[in-house]
N, C-alpha and C. Protein backbone atom coordinates (compact mmCIF):
# COMPACT_ATOMS: atom_id res chain seq x y z
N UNK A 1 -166.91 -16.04 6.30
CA UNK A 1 -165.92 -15.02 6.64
C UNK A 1 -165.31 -14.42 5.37
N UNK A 2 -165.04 -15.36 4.57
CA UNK A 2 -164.30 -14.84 3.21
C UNK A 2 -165.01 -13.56 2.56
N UNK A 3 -166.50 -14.06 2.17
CA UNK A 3 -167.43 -14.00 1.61
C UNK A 3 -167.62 -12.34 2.34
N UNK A 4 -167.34 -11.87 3.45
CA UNK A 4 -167.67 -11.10 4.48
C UNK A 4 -166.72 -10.08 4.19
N UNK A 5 -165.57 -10.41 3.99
CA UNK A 5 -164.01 -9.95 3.80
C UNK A 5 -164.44 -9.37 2.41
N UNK A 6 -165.20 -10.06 1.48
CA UNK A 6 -164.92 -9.34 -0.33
C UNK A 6 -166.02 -8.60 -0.33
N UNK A 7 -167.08 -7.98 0.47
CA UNK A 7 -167.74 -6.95 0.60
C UNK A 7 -167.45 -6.21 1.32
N UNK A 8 -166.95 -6.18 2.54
CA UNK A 8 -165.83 -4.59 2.97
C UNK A 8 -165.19 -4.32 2.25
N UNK A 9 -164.40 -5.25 1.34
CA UNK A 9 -163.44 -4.45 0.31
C UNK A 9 -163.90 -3.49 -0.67
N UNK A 10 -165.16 -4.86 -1.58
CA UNK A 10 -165.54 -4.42 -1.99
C UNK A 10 -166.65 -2.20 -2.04
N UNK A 11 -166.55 -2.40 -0.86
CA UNK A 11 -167.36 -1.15 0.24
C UNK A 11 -165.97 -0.30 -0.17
N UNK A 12 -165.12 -0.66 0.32
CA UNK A 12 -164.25 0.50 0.28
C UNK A 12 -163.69 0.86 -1.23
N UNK A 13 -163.92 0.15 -1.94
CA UNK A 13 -163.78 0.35 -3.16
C UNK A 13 -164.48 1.33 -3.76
N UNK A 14 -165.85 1.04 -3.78
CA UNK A 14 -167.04 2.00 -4.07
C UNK A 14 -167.16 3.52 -3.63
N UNK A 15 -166.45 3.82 -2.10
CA UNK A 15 -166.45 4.44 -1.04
C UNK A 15 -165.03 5.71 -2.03
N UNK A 16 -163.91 5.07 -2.41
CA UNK A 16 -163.02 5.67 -2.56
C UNK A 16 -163.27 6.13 -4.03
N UNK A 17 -163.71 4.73 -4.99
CA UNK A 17 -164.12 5.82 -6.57
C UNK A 17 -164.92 6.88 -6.71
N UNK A 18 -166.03 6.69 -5.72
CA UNK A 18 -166.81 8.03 -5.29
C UNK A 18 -166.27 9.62 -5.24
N UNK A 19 -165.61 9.17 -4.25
CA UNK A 19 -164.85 10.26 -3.71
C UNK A 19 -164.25 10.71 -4.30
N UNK A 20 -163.06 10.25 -5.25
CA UNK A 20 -162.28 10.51 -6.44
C UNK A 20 -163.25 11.28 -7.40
N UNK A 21 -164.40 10.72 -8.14
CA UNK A 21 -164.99 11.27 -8.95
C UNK A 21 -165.87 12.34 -8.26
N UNK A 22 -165.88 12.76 -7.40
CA UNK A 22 -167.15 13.77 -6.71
C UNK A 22 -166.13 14.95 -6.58
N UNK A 23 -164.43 14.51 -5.97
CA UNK A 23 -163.86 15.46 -5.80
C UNK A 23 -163.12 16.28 -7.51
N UNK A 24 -163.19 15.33 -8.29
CA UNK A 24 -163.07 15.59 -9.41
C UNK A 24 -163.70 17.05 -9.97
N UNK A 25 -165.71 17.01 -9.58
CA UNK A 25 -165.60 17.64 -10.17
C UNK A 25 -165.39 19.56 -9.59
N UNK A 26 -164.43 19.20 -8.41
CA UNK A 26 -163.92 20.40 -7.64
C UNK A 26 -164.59 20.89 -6.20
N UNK A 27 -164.78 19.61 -5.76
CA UNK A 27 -165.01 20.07 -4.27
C UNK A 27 -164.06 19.59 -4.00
N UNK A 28 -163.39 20.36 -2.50
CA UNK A 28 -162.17 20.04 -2.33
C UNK A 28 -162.06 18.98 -1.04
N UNK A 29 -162.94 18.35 -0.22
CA UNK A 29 -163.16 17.46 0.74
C UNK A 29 -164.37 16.55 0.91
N UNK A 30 -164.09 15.33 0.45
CA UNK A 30 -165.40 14.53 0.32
C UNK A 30 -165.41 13.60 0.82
N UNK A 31 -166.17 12.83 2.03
CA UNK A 31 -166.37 11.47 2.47
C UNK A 31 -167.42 11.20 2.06
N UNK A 32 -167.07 9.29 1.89
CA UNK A 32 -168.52 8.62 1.29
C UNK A 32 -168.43 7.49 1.87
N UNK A 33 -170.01 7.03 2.68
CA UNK A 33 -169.79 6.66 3.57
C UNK A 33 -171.45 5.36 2.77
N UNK A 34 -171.08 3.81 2.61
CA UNK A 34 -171.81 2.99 2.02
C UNK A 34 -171.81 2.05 3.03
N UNK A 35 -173.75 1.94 3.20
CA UNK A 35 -174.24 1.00 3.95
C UNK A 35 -175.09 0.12 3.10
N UNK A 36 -175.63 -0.47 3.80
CA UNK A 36 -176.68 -1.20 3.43
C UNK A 36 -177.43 -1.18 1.94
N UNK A 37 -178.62 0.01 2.33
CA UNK A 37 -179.42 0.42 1.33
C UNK A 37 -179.23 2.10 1.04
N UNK A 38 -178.17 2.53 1.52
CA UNK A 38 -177.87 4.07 1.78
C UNK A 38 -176.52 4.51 1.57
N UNK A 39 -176.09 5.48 0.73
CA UNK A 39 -174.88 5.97 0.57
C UNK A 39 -174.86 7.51 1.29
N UNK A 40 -174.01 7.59 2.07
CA UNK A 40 -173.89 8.99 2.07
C UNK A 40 -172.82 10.11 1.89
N UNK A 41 -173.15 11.29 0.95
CA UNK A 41 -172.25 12.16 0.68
C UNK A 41 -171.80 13.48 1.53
N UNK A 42 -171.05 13.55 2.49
CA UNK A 42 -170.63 14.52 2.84
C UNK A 42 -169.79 15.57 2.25
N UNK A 43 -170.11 16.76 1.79
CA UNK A 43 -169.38 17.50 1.35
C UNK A 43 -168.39 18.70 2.31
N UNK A 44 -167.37 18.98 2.32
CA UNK A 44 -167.22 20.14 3.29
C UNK A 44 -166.59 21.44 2.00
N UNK A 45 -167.08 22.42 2.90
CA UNK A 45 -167.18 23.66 1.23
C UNK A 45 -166.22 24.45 2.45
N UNK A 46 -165.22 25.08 1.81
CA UNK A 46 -164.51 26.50 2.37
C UNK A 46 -165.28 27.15 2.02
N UNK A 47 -164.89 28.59 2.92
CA UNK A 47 -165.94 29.61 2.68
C UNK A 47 -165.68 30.39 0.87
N UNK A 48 -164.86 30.10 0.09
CA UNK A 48 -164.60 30.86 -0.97
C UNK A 48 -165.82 29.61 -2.07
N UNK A 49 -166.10 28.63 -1.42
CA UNK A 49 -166.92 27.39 -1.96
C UNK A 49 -168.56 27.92 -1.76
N UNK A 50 -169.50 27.75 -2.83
CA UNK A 50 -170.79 28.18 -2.87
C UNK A 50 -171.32 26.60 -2.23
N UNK A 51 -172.62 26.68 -2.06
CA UNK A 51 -173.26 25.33 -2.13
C UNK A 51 -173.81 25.16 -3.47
N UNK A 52 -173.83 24.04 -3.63
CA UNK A 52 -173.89 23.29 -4.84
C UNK A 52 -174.94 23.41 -5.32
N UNK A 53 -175.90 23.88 -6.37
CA UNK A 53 -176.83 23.94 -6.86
C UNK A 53 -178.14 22.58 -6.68
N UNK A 54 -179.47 22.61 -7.28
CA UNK A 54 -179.90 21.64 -7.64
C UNK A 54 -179.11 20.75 -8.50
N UNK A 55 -178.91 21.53 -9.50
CA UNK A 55 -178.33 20.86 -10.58
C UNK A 55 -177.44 20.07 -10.41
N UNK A 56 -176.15 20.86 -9.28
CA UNK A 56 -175.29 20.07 -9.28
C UNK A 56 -175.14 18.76 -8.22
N UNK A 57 -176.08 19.17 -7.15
CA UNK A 57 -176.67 17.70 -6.09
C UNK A 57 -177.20 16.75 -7.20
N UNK A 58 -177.93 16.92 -7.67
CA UNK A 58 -178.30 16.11 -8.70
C UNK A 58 -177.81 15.01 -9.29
N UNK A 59 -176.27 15.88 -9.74
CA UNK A 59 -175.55 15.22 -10.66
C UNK A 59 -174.47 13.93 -9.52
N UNK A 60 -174.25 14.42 -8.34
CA UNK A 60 -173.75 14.01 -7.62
C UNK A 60 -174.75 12.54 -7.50
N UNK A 61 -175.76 12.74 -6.98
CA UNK A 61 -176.77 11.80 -7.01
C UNK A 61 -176.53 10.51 -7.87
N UNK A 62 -176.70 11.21 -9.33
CA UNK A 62 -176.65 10.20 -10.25
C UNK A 62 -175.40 9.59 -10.48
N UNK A 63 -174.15 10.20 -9.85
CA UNK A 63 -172.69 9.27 -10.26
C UNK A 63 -172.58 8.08 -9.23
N UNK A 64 -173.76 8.44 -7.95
CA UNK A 64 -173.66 7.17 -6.92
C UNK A 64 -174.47 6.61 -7.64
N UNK A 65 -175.62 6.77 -8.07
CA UNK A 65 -176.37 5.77 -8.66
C UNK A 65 -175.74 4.99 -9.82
N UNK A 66 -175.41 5.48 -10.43
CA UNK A 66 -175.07 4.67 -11.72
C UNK A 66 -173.38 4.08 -10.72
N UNK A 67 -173.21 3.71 -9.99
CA UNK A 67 -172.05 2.64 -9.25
C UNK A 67 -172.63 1.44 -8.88
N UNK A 68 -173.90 2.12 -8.59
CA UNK A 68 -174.69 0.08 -8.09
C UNK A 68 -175.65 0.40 -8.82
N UNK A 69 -175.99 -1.31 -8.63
CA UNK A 69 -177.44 -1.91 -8.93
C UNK A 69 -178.26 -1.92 -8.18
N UNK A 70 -177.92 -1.55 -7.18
CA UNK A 70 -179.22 -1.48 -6.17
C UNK A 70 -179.72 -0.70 -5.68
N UNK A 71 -179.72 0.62 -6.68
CA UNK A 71 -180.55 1.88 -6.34
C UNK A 71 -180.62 2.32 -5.22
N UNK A 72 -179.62 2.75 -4.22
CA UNK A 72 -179.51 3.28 -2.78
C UNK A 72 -180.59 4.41 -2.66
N UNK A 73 -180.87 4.70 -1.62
CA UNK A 73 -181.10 6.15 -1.41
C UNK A 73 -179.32 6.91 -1.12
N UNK A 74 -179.51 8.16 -1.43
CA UNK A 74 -178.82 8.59 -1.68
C UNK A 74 -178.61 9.83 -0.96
N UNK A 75 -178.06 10.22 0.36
CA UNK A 75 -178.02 11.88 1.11
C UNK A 75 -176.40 12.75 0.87
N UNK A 76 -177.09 13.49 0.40
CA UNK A 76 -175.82 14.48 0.32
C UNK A 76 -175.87 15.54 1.49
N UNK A 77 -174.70 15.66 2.22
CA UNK A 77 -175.18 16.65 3.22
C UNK A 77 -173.30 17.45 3.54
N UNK A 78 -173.65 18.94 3.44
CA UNK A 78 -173.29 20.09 3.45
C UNK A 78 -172.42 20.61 4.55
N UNK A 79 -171.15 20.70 4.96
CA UNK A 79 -170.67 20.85 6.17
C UNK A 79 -169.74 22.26 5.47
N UNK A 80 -170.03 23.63 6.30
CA UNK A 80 -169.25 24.64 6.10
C UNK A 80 -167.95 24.63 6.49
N UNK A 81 -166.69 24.92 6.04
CA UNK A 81 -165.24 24.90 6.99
C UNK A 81 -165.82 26.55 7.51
N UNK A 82 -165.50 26.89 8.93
CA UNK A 82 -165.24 27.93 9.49
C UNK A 82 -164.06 28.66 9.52
C-alpha cells in the first residue's frame, strides 16, 4: 500500500512539473495525464493561439522525455477553445 501511495504521488508530481514547464513556454492551458508506458499532452489553444509547429511538438516531446527513464510514448493532442 505504501509503496502504491509513493507512485501516485510520485505521478502527480511528474504530471504537475510538466505542466508548469509546457505552460511556461506560453500555452495558456495544459493537462498531463501519466500512465503506465504513456504520457499524454493535451493542449487547449484560444483562437488568437496557432498550433504548434513540428518544431515546437517536438520540443514538447523531449521535455517529457528527458523527466523519466523510461522512455514513454509520448501523445500530444490539440483541443481548439471555441
Amino acid at each position: 500500500m505504501l509503496m502504491l501511495k509513493k507512485k501516485v504521488k510520485q505521478k502527480i508530481i511528474y504530471e504537475s512539473i510538466l505542466e508548469s514547464m509546457i505552460k511556461a513556454k506560453g500555452y495558456s492551458d495544459v493537462l498531463v495525464r501519466v500512465n503506465e508506458e504513456t504520457v499524454q499532452v493535451h493542449l487547449q489553444l484560444s483562437e488568437s493561439q496557432s498550433e504548434p509547429t513540428l518544431e515546437q511538438t517536438n520540443e514538447i516531446i523531449m521535455m517529457v522525455k528527458t523527466e523519466f527513464t523510461t522512455d514513454p510514448d509520448v501523445l500530444v493532442q490539440l483541443t481548439p477553445i471555441n
